[in-house]
PDB file of N, CA and C in Angstrom:
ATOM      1  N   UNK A   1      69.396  30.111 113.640  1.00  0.00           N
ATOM      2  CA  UNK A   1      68.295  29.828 114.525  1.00  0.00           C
ATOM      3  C   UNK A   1      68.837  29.170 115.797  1.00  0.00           C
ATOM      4  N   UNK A   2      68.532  29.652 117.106  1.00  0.00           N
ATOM      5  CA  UNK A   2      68.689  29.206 118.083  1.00  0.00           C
ATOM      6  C   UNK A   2      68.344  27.678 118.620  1.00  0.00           C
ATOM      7  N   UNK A   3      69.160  26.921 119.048  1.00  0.00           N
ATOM      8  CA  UNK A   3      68.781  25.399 119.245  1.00  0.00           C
ATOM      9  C   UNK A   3      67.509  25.698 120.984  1.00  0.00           C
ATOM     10  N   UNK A   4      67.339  24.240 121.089  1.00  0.00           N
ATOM     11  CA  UNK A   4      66.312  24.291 121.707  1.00  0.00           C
ATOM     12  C   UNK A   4      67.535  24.706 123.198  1.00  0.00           C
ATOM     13  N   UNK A   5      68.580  24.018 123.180  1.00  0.00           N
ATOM     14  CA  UNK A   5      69.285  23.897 124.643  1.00  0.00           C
ATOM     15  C   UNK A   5      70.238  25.834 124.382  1.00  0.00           C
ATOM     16  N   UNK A   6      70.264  26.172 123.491  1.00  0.00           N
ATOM     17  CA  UNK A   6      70.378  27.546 123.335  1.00  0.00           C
ATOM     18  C   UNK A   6      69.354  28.721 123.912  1.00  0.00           C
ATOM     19  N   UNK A   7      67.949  28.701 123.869  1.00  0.00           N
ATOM     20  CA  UNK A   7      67.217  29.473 123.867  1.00  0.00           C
ATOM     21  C   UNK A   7      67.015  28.840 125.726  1.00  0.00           C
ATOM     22  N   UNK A   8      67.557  28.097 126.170  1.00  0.00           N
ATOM     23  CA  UNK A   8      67.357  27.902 127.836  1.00  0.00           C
ATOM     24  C   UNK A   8      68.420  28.214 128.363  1.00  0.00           C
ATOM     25  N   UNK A   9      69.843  28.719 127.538  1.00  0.00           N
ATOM     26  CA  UNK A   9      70.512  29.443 128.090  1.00  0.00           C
ATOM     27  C   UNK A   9      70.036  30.936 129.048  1.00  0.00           C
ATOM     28  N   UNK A  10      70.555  31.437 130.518  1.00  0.00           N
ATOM     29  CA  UNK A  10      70.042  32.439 130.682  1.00  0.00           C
ATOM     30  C   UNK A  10      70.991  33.908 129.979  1.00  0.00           C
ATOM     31  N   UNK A  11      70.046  34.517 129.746  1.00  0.00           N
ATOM     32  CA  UNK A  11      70.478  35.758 129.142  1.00  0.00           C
ATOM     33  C   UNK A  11      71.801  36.390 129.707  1.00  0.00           C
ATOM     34  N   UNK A  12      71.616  36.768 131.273  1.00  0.00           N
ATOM     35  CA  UNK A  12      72.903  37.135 131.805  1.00  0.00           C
ATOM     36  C   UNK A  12      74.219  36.616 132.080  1.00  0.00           C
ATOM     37  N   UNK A  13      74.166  35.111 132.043  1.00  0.00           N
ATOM     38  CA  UNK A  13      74.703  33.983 132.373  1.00  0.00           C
ATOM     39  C   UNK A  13      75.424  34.320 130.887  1.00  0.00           C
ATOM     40  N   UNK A  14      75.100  34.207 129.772  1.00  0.00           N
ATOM     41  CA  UNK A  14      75.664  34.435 128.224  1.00  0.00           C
ATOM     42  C   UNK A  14      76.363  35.445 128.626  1.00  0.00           C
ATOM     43  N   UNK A  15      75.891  36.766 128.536  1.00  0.00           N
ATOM     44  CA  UNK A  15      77.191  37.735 129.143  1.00  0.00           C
ATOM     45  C   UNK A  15      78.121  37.602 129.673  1.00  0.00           C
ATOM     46  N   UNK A  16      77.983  37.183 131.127  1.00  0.00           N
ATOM     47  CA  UNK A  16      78.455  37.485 131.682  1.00  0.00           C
ATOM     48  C   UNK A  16      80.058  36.134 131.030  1.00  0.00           C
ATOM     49  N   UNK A  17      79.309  35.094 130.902  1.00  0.00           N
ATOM     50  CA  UNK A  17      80.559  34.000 130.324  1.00  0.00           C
ATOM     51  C   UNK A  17      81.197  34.538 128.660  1.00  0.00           C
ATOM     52  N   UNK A  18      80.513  35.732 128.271  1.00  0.00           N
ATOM     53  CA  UNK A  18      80.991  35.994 126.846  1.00  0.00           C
ATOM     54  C   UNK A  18      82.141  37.171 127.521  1.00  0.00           C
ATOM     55  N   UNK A  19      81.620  37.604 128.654  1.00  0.00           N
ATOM     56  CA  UNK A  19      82.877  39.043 128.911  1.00  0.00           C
ATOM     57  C   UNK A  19      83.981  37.973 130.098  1.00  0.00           C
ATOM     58  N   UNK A  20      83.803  36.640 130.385  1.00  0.00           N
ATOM     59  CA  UNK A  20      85.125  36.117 131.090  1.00  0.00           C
ATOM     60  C   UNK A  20      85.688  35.536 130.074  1.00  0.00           C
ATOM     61  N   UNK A  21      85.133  35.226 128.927  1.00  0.00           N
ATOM     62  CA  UNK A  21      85.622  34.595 127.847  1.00  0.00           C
ATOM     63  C   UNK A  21      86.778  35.658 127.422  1.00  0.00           C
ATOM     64  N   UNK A  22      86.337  36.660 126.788  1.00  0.00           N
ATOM     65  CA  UNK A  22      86.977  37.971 126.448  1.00  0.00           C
ATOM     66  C   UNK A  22      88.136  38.294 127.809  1.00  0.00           C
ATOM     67  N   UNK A  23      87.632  38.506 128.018  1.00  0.00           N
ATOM     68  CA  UNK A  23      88.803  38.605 129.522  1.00  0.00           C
ATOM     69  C   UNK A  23      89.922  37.680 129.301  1.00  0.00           C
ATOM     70  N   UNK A  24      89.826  36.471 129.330  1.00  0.00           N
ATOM     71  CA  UNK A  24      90.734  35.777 129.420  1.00  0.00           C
ATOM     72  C   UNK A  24      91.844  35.715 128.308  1.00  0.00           C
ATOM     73  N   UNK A  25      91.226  36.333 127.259  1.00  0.00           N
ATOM     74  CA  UNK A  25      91.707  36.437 125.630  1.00  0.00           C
ATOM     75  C   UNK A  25      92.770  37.931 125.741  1.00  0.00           C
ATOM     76  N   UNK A  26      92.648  38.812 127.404  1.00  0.00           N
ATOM     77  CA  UNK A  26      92.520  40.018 127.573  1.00  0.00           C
ATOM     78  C   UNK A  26      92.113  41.186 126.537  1.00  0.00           C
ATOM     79  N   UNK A  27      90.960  40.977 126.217  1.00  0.00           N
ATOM     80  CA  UNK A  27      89.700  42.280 125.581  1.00  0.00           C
ATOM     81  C   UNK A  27      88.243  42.335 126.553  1.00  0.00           C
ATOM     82  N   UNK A  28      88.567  43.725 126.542  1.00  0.00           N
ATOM     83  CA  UNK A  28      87.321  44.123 127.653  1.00  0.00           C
ATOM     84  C   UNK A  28      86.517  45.141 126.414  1.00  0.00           C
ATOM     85  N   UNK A  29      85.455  44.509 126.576  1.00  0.00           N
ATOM     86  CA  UNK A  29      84.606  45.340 125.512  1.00  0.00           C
ATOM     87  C   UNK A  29      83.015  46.242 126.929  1.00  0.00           C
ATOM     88  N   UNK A  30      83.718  47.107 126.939  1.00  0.00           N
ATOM     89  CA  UNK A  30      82.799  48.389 127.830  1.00  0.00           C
ATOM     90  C   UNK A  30      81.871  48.429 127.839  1.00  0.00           C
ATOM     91  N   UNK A  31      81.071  48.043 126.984  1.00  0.00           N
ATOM     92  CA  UNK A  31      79.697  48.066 126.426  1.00  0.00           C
ATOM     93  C   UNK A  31      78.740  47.152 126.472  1.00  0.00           C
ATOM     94  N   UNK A  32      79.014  45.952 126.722  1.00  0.00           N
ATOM     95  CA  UNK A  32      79.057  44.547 126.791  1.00  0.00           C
ATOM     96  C   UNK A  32      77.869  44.350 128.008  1.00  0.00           C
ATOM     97  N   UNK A  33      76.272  43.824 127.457  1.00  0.00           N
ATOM     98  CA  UNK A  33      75.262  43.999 127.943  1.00  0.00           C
ATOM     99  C   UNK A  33      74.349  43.674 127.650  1.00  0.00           C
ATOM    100  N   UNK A  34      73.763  42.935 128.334  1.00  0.00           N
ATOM    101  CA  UNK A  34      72.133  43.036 128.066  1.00  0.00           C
ATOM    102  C   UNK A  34      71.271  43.917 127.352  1.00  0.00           C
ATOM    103  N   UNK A  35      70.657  43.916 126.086  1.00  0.00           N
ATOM    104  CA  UNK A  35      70.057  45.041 125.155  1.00  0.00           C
ATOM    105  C   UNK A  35      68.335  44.864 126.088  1.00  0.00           C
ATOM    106  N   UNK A  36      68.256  45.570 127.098  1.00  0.00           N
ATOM    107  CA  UNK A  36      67.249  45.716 127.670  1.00  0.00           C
ATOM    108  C   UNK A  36      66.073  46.388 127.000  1.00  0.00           C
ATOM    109  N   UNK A  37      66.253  46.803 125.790  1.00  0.00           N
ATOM    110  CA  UNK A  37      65.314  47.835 124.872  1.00  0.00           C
ATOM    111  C   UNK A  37      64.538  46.282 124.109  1.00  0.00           C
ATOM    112  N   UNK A  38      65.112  45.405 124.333  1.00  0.00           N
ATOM    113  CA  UNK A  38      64.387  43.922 123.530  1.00  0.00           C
ATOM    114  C   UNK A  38      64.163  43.134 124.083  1.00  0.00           C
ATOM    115  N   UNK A  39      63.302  42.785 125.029  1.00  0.00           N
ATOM    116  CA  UNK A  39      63.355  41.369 125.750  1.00  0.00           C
ATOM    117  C   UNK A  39      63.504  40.667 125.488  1.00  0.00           C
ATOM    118  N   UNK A  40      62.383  39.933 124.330  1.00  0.00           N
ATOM    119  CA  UNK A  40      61.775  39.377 123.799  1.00  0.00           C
ATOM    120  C   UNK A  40      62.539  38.472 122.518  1.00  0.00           C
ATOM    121  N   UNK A  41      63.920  39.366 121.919  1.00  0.00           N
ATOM    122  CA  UNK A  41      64.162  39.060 121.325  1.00  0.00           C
ATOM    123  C   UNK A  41      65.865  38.534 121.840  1.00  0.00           C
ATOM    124  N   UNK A  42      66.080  38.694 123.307  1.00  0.00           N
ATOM    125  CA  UNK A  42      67.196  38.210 123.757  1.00  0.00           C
ATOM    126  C   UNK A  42      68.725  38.568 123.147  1.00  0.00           C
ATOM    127  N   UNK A  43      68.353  40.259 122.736  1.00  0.00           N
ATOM    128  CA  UNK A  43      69.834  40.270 122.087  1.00  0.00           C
ATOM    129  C   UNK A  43      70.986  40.585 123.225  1.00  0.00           C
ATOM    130  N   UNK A  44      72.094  40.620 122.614  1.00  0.00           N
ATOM    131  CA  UNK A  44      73.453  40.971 123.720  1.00  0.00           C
ATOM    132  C   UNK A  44      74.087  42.203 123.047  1.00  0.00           C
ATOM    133  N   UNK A  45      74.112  43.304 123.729  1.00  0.00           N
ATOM    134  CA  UNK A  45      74.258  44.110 123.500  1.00  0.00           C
ATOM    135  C   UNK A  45      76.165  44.773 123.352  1.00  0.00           C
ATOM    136  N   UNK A  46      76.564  44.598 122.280  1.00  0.00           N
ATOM    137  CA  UNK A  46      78.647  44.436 122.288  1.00  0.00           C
ATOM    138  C   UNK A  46      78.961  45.591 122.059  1.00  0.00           C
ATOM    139  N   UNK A  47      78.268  46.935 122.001  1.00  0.00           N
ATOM    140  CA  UNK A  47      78.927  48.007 122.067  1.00  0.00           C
ATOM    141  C   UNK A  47      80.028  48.636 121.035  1.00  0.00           C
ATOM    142  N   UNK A  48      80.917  49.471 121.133  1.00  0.00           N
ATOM    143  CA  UNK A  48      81.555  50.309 120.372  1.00  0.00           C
ATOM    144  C   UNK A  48      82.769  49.966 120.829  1.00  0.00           C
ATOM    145  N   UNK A  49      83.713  49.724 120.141  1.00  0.00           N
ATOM    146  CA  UNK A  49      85.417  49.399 120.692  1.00  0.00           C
ATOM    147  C   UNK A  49      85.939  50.229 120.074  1.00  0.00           C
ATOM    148  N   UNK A  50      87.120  50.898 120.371  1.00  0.00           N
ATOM    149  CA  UNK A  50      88.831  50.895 120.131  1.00  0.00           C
ATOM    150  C   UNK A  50      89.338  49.649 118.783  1.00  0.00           C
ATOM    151  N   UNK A  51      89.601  50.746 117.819  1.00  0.00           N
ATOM    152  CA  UNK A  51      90.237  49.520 116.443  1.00  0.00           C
ATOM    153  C   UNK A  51      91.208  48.591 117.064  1.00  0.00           C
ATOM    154  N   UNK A  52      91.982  48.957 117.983  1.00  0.00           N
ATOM    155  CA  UNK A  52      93.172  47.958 118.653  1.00  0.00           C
ATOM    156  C   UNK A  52      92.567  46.650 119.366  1.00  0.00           C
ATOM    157  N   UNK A  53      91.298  47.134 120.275  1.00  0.00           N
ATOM    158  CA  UNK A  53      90.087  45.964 120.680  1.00  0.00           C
ATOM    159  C   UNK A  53      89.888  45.354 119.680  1.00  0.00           C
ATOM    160  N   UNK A  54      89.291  45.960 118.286  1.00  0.00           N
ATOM    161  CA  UNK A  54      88.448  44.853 117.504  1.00  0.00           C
ATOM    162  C   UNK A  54      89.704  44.071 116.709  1.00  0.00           C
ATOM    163  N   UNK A  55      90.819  44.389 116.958  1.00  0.00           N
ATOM    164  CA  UNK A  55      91.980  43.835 116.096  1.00  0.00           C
ATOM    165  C   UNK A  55      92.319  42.854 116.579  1.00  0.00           C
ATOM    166  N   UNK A  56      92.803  43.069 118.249  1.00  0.00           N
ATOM    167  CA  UNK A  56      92.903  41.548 119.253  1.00  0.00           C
ATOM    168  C   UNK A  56      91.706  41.080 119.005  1.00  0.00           C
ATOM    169  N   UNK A  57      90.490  41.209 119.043  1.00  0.00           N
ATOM    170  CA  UNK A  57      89.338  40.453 119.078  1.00  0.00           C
ATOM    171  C   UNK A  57      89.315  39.485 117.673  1.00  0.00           C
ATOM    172  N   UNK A  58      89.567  39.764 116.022  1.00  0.00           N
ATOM    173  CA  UNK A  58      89.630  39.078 115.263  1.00  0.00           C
ATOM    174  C   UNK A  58      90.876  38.534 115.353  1.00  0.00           C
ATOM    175  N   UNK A  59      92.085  38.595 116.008  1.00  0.00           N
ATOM    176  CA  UNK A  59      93.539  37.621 116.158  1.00  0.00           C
ATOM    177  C   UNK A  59      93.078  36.358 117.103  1.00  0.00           C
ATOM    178  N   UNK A  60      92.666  36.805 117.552  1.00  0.00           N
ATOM    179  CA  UNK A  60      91.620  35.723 119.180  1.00  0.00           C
ATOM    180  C   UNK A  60      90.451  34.900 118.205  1.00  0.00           C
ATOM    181  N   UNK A  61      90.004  34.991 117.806  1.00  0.00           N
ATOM    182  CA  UNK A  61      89.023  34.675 116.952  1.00  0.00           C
ATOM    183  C   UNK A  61      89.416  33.113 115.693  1.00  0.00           C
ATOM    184  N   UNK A  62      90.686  33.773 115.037  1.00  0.00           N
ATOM    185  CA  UNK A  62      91.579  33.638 114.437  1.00  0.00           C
ATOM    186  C   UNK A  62      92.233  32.339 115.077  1.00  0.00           C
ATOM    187  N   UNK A  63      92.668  32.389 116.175  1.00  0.00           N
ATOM    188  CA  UNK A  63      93.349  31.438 116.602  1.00  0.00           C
ATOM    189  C   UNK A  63      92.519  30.369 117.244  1.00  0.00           C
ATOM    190  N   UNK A  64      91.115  30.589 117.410  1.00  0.00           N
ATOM    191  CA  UNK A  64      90.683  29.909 118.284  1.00  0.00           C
ATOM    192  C   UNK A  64      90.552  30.003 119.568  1.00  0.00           C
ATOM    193  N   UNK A  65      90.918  31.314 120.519  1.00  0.00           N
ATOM    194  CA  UNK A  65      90.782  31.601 121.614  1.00  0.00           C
ATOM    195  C   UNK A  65      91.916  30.950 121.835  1.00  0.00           C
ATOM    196  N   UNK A  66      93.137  30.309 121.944  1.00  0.00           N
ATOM    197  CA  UNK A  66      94.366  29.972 122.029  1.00  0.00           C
ATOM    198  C   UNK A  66      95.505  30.699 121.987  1.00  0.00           C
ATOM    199  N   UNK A  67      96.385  31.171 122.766  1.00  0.00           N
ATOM    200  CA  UNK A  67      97.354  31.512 123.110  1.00  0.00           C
ATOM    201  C   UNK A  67      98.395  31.441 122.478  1.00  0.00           C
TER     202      UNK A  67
END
C-alpha cells in the first residue's frame, strides 16, 4: 500500500527518476512509461527487455545499486 508522501509523488517525476536511476546502473529499459490506459490507478509501465537487461537489472538490484 502506498504511503501518504508516496501517493503525492508525481507520476512522471517517478519515471522519469526510475529511468536516471537505471541509467546510471547503465540499463535502459525502452519501454519505460507511463501506463496511460490507467490513470487512476497510477501504474508505471516497464515494458519487455533483452535477458542480458533483466540480468544486469537483478546484479544491480543485488548489490544495491552500487558499483
Amino acid at each position: 500500500m502506498a504511503t501518504k508522501k508516496q501517493q503525492n509523488i508525481d507520476l512522471v517525476t517517478a519515471v522519469e527518476s526510475l529511468r536516471a536511476a537505471l541509467a546510471e546502473a547503465g540499463i535502459v529499459l525502452p519501454s519505460l512509461s507511463v501506463d496511460v490506459a490507467s490513470p487512476k490507478l497510477r501504474l508505471v509501465e516497464l515494458g519487455r527487455v533483452r535477458f542480458d537487461v533483466a540480468a544486469r537489472l537483478a546484479e544491480a538490484l543485488q548489490r544495491g545499486g552500487r558499483e
